[in-house]
N, C-alpha and C. Protein backbone atom coordinates (compact mmCIF):
# COMPACT_ATOMS: atom_id res chain seq x y z
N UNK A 1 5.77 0.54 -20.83
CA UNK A 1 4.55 -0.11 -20.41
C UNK A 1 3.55 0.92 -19.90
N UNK A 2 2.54 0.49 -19.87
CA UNK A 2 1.01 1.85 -19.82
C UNK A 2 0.85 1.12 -18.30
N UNK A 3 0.07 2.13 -17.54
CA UNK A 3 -0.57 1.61 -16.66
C UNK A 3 -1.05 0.50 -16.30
N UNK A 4 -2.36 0.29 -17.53
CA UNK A 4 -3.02 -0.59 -17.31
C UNK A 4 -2.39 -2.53 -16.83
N UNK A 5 -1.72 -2.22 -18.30
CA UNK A 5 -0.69 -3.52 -18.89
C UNK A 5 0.38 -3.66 -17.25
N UNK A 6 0.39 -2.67 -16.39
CA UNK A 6 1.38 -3.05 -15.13
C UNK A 6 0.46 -3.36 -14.25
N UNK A 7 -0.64 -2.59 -13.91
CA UNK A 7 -1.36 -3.70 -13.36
C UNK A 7 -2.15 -5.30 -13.25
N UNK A 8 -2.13 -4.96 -14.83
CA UNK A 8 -2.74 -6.32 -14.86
C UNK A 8 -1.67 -7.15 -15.05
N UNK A 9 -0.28 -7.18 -14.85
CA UNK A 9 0.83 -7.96 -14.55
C UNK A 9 0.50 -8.18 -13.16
N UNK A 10 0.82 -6.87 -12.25
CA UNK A 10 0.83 -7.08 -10.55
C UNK A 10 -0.36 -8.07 -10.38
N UNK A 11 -1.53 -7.80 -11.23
CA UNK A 11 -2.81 -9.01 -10.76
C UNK A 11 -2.65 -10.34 -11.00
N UNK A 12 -2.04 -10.74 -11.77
CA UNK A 12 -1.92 -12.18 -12.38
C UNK A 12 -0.57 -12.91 -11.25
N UNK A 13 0.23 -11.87 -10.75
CA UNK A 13 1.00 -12.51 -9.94
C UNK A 13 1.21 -12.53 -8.56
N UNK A 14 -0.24 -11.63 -8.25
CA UNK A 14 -0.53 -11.26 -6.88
C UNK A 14 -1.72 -12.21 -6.80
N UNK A 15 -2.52 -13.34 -7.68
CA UNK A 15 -3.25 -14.54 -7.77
C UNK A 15 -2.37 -15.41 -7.56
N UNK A 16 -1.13 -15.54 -8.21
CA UNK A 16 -0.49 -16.88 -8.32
C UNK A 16 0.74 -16.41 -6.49
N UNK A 17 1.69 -17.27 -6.16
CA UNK A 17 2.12 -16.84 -5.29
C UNK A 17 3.28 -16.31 -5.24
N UNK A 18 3.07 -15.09 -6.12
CA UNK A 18 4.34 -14.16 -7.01
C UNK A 18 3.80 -12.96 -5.86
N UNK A 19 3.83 -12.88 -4.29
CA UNK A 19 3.78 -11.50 -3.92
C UNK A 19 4.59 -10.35 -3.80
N UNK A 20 6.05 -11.17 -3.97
CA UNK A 20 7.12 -10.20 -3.94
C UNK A 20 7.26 -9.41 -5.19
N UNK A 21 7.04 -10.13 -6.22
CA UNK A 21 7.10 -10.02 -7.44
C UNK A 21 6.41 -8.43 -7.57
N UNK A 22 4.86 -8.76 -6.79
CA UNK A 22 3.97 -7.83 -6.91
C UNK A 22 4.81 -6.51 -6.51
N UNK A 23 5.02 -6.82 -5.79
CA UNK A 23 5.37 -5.75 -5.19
C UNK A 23 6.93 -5.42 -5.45
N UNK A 24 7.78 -5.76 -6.37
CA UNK A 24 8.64 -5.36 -6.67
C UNK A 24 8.15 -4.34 -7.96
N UNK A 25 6.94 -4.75 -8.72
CA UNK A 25 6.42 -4.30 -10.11
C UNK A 25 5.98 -2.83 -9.27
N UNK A 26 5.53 -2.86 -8.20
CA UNK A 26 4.59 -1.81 -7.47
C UNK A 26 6.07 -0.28 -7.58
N UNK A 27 6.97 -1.31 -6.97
CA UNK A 27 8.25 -0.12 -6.39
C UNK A 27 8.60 0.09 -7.56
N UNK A 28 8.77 -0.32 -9.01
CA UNK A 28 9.56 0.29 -10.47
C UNK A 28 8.51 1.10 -10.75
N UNK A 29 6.94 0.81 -10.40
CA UNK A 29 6.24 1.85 -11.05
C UNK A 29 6.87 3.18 -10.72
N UNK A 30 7.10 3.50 -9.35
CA UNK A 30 7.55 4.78 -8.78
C UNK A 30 8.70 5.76 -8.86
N UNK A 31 9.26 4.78 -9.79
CA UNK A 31 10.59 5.18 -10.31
C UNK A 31 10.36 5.23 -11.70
N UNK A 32 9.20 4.97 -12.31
CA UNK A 32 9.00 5.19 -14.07
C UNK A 32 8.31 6.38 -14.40
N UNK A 33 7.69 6.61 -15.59
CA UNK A 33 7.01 7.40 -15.96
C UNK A 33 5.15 7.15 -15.46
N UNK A 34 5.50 5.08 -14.94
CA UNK A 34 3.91 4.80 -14.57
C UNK A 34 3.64 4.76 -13.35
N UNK A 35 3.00 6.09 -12.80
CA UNK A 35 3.14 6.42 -11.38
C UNK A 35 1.97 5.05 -10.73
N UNK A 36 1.76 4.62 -9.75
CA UNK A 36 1.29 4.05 -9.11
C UNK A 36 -0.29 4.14 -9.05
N UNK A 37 -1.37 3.58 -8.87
CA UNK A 37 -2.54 4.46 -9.19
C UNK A 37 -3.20 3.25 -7.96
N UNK A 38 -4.51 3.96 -7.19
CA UNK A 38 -5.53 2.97 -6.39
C UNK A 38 -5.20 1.60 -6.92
N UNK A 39 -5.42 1.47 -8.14
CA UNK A 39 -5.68 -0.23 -8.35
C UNK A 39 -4.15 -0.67 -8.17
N UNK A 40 -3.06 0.24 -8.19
CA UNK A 40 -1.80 -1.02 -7.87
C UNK A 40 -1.65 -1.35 -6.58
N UNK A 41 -2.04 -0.39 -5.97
CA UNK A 41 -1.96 -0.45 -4.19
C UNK A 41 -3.06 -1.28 -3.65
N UNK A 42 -4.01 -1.03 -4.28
CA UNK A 42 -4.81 -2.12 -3.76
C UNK A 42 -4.77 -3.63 -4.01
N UNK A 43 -3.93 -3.85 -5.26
CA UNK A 43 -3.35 -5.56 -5.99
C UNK A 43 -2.25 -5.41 -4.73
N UNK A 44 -1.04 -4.67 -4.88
CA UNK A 44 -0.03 -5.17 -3.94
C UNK A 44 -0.69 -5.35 -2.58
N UNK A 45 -1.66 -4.72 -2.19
CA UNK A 45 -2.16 -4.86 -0.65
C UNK A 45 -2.54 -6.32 -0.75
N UNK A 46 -3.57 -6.55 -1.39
CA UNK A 46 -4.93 -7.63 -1.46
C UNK A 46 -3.63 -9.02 -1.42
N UNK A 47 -2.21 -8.75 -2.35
CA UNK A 47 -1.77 -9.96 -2.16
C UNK A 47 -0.88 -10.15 -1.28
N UNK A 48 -0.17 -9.05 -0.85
CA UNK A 48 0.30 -9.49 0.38
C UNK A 48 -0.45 -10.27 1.32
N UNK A 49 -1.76 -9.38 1.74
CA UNK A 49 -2.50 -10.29 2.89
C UNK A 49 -2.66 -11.80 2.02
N UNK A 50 -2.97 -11.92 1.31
CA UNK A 50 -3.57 -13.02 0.97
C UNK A 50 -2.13 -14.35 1.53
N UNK A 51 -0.91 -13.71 1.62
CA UNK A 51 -0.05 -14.82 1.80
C UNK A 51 0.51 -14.39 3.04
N UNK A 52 -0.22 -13.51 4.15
CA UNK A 52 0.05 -13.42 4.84
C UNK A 52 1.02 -12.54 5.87
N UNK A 53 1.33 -11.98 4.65
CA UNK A 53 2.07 -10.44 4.66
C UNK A 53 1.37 -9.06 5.56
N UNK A 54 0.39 -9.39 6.96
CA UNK A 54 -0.46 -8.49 7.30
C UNK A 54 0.81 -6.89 6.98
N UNK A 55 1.96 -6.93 8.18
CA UNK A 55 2.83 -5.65 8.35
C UNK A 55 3.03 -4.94 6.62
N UNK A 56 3.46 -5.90 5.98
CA UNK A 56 3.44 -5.12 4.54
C UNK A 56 2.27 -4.66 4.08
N UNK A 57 0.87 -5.07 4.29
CA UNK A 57 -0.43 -4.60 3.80
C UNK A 57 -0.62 -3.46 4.42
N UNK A 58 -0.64 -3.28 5.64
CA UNK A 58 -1.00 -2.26 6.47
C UNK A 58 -0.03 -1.14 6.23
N UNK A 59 1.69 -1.59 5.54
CA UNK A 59 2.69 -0.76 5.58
C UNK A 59 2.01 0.25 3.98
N UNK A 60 1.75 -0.69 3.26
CA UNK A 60 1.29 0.07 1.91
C UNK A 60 0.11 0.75 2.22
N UNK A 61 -1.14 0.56 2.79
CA UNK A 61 -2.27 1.10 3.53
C UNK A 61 -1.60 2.88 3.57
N UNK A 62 -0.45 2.89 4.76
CA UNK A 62 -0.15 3.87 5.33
C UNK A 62 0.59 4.87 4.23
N UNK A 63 1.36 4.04 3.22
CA UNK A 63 2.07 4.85 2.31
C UNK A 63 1.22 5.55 1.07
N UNK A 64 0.06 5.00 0.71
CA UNK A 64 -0.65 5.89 -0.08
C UNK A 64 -0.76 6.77 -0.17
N UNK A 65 -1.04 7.32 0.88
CA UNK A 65 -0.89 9.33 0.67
C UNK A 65 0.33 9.97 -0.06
N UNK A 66 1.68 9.34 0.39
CA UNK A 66 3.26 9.78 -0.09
C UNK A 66 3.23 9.38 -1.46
N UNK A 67 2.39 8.63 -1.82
CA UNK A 67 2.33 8.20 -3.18
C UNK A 67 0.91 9.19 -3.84
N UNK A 68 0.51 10.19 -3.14
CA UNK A 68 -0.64 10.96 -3.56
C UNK A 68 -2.00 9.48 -4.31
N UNK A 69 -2.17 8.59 -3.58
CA UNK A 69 -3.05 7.73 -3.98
C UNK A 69 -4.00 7.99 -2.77
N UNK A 70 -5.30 7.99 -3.50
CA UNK A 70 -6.24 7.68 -2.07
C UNK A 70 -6.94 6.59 -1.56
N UNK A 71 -6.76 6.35 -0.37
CA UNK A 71 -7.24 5.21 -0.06
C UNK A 71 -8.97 5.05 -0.11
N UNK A 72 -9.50 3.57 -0.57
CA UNK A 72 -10.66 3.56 -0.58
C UNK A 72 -11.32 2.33 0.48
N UNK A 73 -12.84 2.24 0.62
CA UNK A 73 -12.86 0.71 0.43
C UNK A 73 -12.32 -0.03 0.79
N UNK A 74 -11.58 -0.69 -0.08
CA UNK A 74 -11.10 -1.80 -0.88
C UNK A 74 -9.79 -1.42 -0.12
N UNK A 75 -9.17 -0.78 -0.76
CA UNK A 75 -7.62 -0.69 0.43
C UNK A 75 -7.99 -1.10 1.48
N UNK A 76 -8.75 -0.43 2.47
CA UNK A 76 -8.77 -0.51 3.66
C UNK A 76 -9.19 -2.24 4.09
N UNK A 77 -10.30 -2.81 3.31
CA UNK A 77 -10.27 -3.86 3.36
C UNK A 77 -9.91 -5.08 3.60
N UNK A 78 -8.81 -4.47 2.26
CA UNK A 78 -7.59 -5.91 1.94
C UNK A 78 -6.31 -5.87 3.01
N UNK A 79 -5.99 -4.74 3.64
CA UNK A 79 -5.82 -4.46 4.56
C UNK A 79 -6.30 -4.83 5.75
N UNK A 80 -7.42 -4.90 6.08
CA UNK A 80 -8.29 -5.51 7.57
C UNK A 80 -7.63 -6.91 7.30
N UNK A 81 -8.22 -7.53 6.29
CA UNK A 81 -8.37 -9.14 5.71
C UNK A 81 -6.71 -9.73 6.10
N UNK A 82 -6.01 -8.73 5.64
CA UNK A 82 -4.70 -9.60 5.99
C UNK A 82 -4.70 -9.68 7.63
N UNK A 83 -4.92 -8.53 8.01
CA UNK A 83 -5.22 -8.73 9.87
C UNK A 83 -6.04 -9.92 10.23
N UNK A 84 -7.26 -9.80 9.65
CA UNK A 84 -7.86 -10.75 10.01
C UNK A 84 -7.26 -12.23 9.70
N UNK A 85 -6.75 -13.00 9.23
CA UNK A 85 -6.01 -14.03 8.48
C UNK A 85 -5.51 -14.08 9.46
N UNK A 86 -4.17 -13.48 10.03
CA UNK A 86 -3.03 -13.46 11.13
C UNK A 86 -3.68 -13.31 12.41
N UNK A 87 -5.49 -13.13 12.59
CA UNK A 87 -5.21 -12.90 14.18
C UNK A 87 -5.28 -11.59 14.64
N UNK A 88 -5.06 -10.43 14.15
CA UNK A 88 -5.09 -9.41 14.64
C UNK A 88 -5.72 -8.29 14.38
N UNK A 89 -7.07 -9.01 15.35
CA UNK A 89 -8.28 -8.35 14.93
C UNK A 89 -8.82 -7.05 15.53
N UNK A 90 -7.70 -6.80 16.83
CA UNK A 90 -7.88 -4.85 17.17
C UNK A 90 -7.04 -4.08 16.07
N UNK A 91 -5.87 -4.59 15.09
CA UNK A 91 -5.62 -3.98 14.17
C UNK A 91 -6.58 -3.78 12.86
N UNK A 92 -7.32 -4.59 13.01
CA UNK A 92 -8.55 -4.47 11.64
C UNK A 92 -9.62 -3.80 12.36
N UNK A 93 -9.83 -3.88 13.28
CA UNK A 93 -10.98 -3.16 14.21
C UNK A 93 -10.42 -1.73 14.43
N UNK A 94 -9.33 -0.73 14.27
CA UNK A 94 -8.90 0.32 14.29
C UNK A 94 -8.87 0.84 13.04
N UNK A 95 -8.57 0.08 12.18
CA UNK A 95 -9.22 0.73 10.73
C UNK A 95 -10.23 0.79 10.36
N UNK A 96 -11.21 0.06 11.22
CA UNK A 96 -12.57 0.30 10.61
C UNK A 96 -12.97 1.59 11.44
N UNK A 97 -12.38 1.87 12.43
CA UNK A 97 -12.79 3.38 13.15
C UNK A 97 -12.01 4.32 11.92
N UNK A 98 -10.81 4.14 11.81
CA UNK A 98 -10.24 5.39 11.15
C UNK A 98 -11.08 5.38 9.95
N UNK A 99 -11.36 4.39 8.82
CA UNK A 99 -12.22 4.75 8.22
C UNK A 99 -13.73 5.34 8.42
N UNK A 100 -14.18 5.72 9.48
CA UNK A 100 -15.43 6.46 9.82
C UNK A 100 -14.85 7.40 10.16
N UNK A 101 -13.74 8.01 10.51
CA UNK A 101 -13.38 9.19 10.59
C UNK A 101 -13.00 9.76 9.47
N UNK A 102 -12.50 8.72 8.72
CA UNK A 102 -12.25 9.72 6.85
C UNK A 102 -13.32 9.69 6.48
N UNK A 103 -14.92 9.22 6.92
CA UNK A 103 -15.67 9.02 5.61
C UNK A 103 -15.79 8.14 4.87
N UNK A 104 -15.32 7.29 4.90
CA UNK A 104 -14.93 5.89 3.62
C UNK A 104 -15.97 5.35 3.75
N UNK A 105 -16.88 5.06 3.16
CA UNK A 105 -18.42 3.81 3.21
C UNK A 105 -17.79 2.87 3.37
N UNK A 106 -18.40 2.04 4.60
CA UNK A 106 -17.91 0.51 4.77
C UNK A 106 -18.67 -0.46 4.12
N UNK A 107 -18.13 -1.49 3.24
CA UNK A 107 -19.01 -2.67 2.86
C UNK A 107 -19.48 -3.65 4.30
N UNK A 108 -20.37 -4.56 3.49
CA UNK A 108 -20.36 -5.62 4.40
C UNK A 108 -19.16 -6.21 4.50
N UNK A 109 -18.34 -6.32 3.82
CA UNK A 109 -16.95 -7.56 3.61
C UNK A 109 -16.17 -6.90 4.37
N UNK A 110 -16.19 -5.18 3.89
CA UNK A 110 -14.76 -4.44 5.04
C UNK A 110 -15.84 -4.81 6.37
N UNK A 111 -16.41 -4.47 7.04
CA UNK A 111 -17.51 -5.37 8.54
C UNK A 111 -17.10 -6.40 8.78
N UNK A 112 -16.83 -7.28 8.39
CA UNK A 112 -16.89 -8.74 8.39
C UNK A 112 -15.24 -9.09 8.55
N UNK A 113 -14.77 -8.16 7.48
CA UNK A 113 -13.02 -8.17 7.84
C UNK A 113 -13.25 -8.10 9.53
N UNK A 114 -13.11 -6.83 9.42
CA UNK A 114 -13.13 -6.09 11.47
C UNK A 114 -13.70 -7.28 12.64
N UNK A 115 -14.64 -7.84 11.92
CA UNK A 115 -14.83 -8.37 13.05
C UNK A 115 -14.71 -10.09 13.50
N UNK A 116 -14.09 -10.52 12.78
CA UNK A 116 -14.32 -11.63 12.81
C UNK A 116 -12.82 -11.73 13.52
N UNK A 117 -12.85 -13.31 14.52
CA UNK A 117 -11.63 -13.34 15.43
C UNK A 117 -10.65 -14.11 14.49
């Protein structure tokens, strides 16, 4: 399987409420020839939070580097968003500092993650 064709698996089942799934597709990438790339980390992130998975979003957040992926944006985001969902909005409010210390341009949406209770 190519890259692409594994992500756009992890996407179709990180929509439906296949998050483990996602993220089981995420962990074989790392063990194949199809190394992991921004867009899988950011599908496995975006769906964890989405079902509520904040500790796993934030856990993949942190593992990108070991995976030589860089975080953008959008990671950081989908990341806040699962915080935000659960309530724990000094954990989304600390990534929006660390991202001004890397540099990362904040959207309005990563803003809006951070701050909302």
């Amino acid at each position: 399987r190519d890259k692409t064709s594994h992500n756009a698996v992890m996407s179709a089942c990180g929509k439906g409420i296949q998050w483990l799934t996602t993220m089981c597709l995420l962990s074989q990438m790392g063990t194949s020839r199809c190394l992991p790339d921004r867009i899988s980390c950011n599908t496995a992130t975006s769906s964890c939070g989405q079902f509520g998975h904040w500790r796993c979003a934030i856990g993949l957040l942190r593992a990108m580097p070991g995976m030589t992926v860089c975080s953008d944006a959008f990671s950081y985001s989908a990341a806040m968003s699962a915080c935000e969902n659960q309530a724990h909005w000094l954990l989304a409010f600390r990534m929006l500092c660390e991202m001004a210390e890397r540099r990362i341009q904040c959207s309005c949406a990563t803003c809006n993650a951070a701050m909302r209770d």
